[in-house]
PDB file of N, CA and C in Angstrom:
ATOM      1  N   UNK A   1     -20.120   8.663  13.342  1.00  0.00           N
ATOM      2  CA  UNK A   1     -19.608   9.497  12.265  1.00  0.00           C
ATOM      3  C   UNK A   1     -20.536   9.339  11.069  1.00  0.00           C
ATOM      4  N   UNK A   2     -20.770  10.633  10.518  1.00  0.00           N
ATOM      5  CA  UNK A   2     -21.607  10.289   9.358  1.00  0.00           C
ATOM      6  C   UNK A   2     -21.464   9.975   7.920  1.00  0.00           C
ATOM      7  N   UNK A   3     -21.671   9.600   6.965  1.00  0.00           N
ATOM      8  CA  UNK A   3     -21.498   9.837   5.562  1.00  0.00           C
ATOM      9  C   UNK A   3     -20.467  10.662   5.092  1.00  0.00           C
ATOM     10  N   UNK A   4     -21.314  11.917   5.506  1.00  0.00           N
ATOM     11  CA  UNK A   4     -20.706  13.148   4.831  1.00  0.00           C
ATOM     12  C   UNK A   4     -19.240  13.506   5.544  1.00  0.00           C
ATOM     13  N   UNK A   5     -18.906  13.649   6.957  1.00  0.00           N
ATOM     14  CA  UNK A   5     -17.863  13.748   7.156  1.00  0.00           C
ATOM     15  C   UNK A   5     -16.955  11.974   7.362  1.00  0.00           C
ATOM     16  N   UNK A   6     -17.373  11.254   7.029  1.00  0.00           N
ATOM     17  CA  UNK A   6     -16.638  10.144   6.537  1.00  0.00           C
ATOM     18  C   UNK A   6     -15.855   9.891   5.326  1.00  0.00           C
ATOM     19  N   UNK A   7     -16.596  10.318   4.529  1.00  0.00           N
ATOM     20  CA  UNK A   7     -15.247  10.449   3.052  1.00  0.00           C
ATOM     21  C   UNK A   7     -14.164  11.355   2.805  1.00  0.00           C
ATOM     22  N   UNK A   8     -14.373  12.480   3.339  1.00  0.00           N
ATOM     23  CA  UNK A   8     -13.586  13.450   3.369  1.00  0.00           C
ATOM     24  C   UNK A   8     -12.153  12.929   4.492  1.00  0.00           C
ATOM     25  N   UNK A   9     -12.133  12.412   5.655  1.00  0.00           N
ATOM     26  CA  UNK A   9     -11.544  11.986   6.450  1.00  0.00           C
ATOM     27  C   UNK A   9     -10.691  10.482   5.634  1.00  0.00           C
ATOM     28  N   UNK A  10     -11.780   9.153   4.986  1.00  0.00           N
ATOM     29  CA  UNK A  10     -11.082   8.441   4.692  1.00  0.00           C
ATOM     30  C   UNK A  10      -9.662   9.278   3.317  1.00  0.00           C
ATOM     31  N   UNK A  11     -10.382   9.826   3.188  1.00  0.00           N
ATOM     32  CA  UNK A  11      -9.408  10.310   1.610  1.00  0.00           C
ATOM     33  C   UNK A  11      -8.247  11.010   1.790  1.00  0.00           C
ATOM     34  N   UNK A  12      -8.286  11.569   2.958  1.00  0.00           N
ATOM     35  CA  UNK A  12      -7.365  12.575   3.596  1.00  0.00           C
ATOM     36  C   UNK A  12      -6.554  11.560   4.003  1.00  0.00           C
ATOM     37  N   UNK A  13      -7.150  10.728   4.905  1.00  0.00           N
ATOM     38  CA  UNK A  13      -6.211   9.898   6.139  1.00  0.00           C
ATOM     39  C   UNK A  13      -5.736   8.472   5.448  1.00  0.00           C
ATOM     40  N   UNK A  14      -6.682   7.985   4.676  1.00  0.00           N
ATOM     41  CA  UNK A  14      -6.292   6.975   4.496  1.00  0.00           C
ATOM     42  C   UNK A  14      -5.752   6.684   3.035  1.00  0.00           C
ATOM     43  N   UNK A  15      -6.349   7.747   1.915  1.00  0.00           N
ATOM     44  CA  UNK A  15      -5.814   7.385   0.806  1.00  0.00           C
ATOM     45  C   UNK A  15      -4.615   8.544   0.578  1.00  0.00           C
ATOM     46  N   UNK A  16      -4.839   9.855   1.109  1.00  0.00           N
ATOM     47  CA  UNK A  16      -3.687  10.477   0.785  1.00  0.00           C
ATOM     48  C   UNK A  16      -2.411  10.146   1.665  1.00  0.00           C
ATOM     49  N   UNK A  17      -2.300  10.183   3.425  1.00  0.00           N
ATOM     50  CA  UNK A  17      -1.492  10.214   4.109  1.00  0.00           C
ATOM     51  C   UNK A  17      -1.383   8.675   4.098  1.00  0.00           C
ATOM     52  N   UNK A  18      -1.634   7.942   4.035  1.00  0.00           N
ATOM     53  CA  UNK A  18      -1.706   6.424   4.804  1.00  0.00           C
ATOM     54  C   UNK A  18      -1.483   5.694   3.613  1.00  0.00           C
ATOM     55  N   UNK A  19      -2.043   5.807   2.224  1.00  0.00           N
ATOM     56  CA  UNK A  19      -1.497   5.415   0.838  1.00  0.00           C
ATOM     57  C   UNK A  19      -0.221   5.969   0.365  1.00  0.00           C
ATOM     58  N   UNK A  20       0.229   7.731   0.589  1.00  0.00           N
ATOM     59  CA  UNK A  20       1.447   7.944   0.743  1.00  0.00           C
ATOM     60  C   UNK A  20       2.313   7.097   0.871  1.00  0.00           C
ATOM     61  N   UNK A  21       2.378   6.602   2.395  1.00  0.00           N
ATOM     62  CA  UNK A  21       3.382   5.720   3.313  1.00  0.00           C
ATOM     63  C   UNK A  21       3.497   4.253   2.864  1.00  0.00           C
ATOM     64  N   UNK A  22       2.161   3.778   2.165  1.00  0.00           N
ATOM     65  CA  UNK A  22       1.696   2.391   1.363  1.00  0.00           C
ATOM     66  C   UNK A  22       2.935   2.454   0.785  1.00  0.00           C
ATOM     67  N   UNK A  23       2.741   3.185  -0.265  1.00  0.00           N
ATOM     68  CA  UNK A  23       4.077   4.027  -1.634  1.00  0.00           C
ATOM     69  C   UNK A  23       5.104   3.451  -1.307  1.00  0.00           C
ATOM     70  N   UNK A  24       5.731   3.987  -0.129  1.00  0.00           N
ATOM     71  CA  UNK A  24       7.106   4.201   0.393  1.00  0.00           C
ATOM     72  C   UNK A  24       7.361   2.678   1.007  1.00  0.00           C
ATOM     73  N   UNK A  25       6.731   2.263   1.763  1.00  0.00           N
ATOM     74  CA  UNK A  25       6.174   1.043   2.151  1.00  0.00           C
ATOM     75  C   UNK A  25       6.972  -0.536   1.115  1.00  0.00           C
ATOM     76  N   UNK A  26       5.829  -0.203   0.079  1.00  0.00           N
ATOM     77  CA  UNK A  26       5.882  -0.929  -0.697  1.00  0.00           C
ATOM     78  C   UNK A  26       7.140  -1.387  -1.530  1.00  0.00           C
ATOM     79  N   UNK A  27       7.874   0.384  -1.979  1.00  0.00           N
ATOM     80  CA  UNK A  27       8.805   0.787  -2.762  1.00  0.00           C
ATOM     81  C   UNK A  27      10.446   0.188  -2.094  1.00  0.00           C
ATOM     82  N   UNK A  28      10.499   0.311  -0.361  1.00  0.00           N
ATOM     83  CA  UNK A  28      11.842  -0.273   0.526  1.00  0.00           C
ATOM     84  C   UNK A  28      11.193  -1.567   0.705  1.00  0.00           C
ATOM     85  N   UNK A  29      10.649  -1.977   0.670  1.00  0.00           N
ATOM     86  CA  UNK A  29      10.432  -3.975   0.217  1.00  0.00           C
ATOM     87  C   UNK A  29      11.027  -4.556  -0.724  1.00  0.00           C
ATOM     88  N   UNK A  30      10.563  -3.560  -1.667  1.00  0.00           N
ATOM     89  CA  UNK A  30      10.993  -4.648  -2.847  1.00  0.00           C
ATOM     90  C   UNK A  30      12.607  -3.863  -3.370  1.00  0.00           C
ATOM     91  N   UNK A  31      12.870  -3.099  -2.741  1.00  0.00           N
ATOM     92  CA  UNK A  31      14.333  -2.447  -2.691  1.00  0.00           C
ATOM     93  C   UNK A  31      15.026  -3.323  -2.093  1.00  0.00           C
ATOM     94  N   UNK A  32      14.833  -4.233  -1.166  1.00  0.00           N
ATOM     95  CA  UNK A  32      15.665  -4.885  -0.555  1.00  0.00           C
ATOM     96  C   UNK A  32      15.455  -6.347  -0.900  1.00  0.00           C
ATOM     97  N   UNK A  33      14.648  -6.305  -2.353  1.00  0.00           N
ATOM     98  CA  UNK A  33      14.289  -7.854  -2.484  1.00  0.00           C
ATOM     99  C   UNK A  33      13.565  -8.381  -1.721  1.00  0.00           C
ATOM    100  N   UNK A  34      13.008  -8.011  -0.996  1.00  0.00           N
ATOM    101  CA  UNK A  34      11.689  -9.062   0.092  1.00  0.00           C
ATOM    102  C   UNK A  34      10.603  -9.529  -0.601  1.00  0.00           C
ATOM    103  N   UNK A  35      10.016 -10.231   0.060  1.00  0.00           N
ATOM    104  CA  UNK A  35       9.146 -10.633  -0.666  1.00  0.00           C
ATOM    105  C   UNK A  35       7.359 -10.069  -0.595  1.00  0.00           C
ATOM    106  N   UNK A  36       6.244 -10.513  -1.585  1.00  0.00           N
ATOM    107  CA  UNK A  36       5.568  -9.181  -1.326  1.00  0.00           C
ATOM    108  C   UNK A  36       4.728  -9.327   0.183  1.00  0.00           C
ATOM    109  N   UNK A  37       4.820 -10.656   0.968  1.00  0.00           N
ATOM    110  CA  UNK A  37       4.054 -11.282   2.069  1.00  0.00           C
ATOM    111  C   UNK A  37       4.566  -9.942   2.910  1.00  0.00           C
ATOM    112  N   UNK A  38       5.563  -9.050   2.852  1.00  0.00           N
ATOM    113  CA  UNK A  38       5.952  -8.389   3.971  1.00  0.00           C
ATOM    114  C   UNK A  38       5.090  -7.465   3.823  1.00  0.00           C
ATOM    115  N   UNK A  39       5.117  -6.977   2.526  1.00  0.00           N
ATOM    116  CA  UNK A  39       3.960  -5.932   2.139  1.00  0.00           C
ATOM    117  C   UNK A  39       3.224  -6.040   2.697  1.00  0.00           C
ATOM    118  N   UNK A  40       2.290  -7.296   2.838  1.00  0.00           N
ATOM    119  CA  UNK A  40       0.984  -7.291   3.328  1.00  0.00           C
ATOM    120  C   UNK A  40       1.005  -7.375   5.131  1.00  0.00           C
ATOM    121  N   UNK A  41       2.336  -7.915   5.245  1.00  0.00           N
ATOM    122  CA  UNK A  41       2.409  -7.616   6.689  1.00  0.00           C
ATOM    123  C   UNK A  41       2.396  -5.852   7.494  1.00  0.00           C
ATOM    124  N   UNK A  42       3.262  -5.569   6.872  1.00  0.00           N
ATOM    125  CA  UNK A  42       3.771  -3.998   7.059  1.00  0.00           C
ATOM    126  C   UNK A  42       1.764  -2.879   6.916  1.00  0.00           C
ATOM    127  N   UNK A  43       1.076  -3.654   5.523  1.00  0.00           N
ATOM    128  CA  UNK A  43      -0.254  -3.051   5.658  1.00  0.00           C
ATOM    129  C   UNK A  43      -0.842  -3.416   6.922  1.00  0.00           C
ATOM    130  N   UNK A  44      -1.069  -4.193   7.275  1.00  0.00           N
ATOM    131  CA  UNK A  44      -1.411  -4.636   8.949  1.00  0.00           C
ATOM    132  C   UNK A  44      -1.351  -3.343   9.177  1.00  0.00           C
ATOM    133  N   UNK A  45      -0.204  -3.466   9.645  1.00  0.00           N
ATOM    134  CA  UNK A  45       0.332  -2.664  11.110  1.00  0.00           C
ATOM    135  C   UNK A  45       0.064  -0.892  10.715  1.00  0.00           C
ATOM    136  N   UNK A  46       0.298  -0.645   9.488  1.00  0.00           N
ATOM    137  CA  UNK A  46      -0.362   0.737   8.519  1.00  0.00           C
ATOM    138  C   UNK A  46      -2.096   0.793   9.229  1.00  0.00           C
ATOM    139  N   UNK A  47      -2.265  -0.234   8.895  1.00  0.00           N
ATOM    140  CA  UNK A  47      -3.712  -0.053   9.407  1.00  0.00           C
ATOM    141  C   UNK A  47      -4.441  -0.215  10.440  1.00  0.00           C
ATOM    142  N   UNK A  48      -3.530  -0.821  10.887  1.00  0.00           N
ATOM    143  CA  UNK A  48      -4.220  -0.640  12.724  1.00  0.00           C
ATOM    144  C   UNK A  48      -3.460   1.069  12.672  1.00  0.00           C
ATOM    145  N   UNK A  49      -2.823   1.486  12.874  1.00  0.00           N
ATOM    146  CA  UNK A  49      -2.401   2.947  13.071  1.00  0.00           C
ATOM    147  C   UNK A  49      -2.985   4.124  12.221  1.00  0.00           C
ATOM    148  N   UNK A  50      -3.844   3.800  10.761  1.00  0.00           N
ATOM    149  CA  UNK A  50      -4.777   3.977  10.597  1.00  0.00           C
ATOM    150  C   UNK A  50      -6.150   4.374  11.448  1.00  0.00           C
ATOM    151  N   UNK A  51      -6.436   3.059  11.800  1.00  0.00           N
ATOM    152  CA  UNK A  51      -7.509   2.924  12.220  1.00  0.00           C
ATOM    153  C   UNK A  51      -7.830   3.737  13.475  1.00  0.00           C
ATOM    154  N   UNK A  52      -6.526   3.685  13.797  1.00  0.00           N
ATOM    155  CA  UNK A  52      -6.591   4.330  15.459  1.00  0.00           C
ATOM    156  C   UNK A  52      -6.532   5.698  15.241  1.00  0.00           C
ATOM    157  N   UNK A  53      -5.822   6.168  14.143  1.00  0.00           N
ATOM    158  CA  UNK A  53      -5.846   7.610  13.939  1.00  0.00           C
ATOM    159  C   UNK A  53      -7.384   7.927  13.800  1.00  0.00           C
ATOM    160  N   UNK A  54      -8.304   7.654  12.599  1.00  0.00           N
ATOM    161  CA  UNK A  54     -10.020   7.595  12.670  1.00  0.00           C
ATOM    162  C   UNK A  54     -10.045   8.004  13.846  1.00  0.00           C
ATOM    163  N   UNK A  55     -10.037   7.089  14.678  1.00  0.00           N
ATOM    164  CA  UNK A  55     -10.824   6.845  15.984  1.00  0.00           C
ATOM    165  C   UNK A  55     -10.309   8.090  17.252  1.00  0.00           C
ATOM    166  N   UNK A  56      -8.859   8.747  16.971  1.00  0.00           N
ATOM    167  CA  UNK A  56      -8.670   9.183  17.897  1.00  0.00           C
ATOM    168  C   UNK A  56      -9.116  10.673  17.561  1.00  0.00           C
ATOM    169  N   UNK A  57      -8.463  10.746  16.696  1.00  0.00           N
ATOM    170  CA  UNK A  57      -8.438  12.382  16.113  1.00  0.00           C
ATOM    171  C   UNK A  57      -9.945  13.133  15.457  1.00  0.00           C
ATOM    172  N   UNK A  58     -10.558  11.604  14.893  1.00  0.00           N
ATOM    173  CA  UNK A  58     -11.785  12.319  13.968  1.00  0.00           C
ATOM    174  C   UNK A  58     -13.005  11.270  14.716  1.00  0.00           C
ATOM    175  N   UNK A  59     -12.694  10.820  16.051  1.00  0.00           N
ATOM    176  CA  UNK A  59     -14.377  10.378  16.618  1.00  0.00           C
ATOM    177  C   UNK A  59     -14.739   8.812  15.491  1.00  0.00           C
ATOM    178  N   UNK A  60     -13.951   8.107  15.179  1.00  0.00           N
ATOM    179  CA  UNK A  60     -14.361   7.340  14.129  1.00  0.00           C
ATOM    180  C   UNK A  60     -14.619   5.611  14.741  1.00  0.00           C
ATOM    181  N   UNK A  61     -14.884   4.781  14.382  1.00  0.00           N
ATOM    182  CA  UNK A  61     -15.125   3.596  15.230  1.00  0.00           C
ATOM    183  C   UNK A  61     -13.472   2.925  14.903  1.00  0.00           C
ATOM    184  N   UNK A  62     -13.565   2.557  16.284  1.00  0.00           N
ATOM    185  CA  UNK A  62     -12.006   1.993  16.452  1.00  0.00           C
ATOM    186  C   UNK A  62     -11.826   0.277  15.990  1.00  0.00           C
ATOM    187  N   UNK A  63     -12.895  -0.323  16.100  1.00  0.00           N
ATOM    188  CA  UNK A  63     -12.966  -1.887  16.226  1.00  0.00           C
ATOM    189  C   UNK A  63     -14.129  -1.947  14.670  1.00  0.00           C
ATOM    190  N   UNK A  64     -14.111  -1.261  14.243  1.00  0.00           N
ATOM    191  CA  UNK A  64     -14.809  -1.425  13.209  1.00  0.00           C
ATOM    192  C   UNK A  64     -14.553  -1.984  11.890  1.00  0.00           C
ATOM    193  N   UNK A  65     -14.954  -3.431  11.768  1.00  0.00           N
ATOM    194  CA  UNK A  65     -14.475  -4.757  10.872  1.00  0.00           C
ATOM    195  C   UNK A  65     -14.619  -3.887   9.285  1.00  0.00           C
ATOM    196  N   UNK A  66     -15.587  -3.493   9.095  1.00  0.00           N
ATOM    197  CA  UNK A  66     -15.987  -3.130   7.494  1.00  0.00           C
ATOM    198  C   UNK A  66     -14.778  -1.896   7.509  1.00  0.00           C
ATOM    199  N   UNK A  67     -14.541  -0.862   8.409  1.00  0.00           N
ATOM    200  CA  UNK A  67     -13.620   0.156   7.976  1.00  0.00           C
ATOM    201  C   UNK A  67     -12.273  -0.097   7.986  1.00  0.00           C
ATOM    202  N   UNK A  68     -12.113  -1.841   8.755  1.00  0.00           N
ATOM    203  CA  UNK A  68     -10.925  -2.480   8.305  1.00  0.00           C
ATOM    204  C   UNK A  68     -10.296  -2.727   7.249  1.00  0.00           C
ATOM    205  N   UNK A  69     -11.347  -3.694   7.317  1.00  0.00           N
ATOM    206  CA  UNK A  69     -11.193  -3.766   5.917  1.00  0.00           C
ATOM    207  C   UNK A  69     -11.272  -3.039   4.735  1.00  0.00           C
ATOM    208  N   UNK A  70     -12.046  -1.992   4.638  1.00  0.00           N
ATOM    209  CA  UNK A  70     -11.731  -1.069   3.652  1.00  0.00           C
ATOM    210  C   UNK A  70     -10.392  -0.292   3.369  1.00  0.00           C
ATOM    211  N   UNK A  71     -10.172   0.407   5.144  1.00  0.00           N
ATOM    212  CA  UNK A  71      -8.580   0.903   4.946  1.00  0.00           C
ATOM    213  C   UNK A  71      -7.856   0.326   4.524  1.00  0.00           C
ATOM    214  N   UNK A  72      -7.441  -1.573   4.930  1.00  0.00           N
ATOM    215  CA  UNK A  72      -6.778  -2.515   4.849  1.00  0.00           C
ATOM    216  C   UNK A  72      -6.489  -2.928   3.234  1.00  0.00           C
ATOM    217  N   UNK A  73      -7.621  -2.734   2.665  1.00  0.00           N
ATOM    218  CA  UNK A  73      -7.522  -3.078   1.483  1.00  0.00           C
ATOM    219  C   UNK A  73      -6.819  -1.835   0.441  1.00  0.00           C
ATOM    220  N   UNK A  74      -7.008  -0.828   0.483  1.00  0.00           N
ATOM    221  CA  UNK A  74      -6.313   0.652   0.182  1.00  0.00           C
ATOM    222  C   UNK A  74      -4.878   0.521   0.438  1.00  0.00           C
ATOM    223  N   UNK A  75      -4.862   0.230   1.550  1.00  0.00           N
ATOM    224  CA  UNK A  75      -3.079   0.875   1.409  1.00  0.00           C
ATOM    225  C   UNK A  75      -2.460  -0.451   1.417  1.00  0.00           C
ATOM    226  N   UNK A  76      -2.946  -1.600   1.522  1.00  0.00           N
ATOM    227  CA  UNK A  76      -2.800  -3.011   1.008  1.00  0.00           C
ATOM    228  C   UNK A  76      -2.424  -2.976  -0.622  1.00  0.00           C
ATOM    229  N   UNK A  77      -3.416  -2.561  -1.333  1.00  0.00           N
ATOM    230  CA  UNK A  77      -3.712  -2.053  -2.409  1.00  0.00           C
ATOM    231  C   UNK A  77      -2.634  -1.514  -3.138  1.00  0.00           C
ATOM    232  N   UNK A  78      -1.983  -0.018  -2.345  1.00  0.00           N
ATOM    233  CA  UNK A  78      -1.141   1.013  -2.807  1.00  0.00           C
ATOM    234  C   UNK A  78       0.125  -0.040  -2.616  1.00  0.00           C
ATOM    235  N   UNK A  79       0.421  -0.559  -1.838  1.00  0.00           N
ATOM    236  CA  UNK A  79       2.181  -0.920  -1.068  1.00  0.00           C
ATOM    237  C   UNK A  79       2.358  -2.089  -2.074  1.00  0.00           C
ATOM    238  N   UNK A  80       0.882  -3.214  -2.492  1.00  0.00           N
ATOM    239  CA  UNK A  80       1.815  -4.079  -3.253  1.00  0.00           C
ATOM    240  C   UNK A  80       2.106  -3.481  -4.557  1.00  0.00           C
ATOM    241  N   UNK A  81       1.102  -2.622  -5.032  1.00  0.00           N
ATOM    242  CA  UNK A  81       1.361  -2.100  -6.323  1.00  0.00           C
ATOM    243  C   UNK A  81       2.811  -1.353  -6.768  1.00  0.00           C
ATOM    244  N   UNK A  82       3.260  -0.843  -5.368  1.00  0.00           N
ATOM    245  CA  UNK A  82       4.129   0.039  -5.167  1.00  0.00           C
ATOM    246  C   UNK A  82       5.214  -0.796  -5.246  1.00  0.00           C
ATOM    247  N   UNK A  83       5.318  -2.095  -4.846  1.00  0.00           N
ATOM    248  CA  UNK A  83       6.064  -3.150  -4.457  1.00  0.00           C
ATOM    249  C   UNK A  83       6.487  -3.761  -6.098  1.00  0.00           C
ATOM    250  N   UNK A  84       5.588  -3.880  -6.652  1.00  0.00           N
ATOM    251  CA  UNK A  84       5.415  -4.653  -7.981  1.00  0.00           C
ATOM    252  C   UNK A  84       6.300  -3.801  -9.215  1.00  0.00           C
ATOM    253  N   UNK A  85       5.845  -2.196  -9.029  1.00  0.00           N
ATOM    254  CA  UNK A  85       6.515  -1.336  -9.929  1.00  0.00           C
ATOM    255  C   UNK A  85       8.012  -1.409  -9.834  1.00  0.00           C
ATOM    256  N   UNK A  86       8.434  -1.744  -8.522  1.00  0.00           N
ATOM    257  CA  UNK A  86       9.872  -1.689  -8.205  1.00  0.00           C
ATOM    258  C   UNK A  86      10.550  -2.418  -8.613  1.00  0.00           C
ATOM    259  N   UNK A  87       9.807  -3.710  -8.162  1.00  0.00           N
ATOM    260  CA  UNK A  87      10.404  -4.908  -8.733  1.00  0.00           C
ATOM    261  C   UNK A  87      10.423  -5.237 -10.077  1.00  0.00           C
ATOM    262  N   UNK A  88       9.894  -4.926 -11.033  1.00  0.00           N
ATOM    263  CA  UNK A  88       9.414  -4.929 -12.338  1.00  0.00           C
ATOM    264  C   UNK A  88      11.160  -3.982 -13.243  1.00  0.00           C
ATOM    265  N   UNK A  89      10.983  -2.479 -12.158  1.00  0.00           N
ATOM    266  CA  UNK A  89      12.399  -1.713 -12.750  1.00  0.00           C
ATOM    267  C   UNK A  89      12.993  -2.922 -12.375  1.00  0.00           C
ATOM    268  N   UNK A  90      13.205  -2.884 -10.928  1.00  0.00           N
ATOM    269  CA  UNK A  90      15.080  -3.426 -10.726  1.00  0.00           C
ATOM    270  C   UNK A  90      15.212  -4.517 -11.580  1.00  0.00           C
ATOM    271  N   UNK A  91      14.614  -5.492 -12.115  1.00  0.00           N
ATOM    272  CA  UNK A  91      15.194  -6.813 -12.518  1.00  0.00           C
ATOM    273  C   UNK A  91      15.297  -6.399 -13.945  1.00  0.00           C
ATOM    274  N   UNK A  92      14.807  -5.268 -14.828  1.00  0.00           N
ATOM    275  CA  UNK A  92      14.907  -5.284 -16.014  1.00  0.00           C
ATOM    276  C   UNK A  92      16.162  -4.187 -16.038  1.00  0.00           C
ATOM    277  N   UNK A  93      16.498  -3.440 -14.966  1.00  0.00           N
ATOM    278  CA  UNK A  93      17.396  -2.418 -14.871  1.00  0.00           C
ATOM    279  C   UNK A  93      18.712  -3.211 -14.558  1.00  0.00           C
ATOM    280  N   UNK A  94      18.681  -4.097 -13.717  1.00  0.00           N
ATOM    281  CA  UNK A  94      19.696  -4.805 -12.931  1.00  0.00           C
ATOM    282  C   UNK A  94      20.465  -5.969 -14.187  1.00  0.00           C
ATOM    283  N   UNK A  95      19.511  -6.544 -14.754  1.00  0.00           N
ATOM    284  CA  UNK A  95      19.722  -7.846 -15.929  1.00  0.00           C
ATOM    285  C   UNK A  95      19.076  -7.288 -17.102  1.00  0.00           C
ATOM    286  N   UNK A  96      19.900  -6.379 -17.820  1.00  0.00           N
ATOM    287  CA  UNK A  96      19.290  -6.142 -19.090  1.00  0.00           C
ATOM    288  C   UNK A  96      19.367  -7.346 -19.809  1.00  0.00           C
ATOM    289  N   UNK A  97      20.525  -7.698 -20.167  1.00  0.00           N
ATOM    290  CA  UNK A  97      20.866  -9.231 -20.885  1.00  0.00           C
ATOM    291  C   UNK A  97      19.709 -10.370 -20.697  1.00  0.00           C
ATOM    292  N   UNK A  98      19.043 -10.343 -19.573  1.00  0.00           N
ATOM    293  CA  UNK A  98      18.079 -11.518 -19.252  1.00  0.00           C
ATOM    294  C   UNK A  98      16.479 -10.936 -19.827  1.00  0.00           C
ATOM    295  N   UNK A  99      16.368  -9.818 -19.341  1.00  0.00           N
ATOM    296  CA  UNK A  99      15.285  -9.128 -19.585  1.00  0.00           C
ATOM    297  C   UNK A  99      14.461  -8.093 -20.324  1.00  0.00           C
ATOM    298  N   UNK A 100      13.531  -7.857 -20.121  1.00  0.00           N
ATOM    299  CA  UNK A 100      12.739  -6.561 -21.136  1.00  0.00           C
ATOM    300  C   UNK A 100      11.392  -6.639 -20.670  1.00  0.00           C
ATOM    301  N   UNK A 101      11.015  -5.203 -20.215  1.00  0.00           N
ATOM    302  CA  UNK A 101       9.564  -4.794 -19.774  1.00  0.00           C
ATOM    303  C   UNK A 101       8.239  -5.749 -20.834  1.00  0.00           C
ATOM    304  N   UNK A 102       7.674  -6.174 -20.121  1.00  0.00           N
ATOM    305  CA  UNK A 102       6.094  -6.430 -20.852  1.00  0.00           C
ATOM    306  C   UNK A 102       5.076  -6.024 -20.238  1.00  0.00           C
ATOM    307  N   UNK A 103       5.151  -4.586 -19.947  1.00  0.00           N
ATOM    308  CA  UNK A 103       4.320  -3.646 -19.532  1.00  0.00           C
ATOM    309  C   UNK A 103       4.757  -3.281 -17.870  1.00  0.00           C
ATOM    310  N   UNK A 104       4.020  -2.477 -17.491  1.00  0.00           N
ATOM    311  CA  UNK A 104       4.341  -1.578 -16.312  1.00  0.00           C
ATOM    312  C   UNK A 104       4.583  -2.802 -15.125  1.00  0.00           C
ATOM    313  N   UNK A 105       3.366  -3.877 -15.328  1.00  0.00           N
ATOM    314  CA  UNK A 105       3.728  -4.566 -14.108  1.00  0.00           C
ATOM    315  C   UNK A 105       4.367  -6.207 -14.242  1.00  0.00           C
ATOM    316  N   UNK A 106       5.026  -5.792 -15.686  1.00  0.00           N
ATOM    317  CA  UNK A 106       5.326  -7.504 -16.129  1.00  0.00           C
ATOM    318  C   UNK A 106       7.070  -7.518 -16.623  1.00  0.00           C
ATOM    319  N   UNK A 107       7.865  -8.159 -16.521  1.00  0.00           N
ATOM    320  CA  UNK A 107       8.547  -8.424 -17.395  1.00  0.00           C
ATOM    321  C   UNK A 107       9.032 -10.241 -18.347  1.00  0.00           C
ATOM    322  N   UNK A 108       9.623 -10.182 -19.879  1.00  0.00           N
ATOM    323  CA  UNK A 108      10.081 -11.300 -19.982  1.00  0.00           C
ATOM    324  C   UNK A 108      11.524 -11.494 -20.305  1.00  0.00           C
ATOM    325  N   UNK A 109      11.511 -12.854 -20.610  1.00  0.00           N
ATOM    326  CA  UNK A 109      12.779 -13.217 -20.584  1.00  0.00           C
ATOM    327  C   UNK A 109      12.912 -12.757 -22.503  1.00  0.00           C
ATOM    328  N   UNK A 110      14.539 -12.419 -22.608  1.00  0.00           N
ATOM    329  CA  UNK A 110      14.583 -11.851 -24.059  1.00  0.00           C
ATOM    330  C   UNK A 110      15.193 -12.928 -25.145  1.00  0.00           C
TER     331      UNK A 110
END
């Protein structure tokens, strides 16, 4: 696969459709209070199904360590972030009395 039809494919597959699902991913984790290790588990398995999509649909290398890791790190990327925003609402939404935002991905005690 070359360059040129390589970015177009990762952006499609992996940052729009596959970061999508990161989103959603990320967002029922920390909905249920888990912790963010699942996140990174759940990216795994995002990305081997990823990866295999590349490989099946668009001719892409299937065992290929660097595009692992690149996908891996993307929707790795998206799910904890996604994970973090959630958690950040619920505990300041859930315990106003205890809490108050210190920015998008922080909160403190009041």
């Amino acid at each position: 696969m070359s360059l040129l039809t390589d970015w177009p494919v990762f952006l499609g597959l992996t940052v729009c459709l596959f970061g999508g699902g990161a989103w959603l991913m990320g967002a029922a984790v920390a909905g249920t209070w888990r912790s963010y290790w699942q996140v990174i588990g759940y990216g795994v398995v995002l990305t081997l199904f990823d990866r295999f999509l590349h490989w099946g649909l668009f001719d892409g290398a299937l065992l290929s360590p660097s595009g692992f890791l690149r996908d891996g790190a993307v929707i790795m990327a998206v799910g904890l972030l996604s994970w973090r925003l959630r958690q950040v609402a619920r505990m300041v939404r859930q315990y106003p009395w205890l809490y108050e935002k210190a920015g998008p991905l922080s909160w403190r005690a009041r």
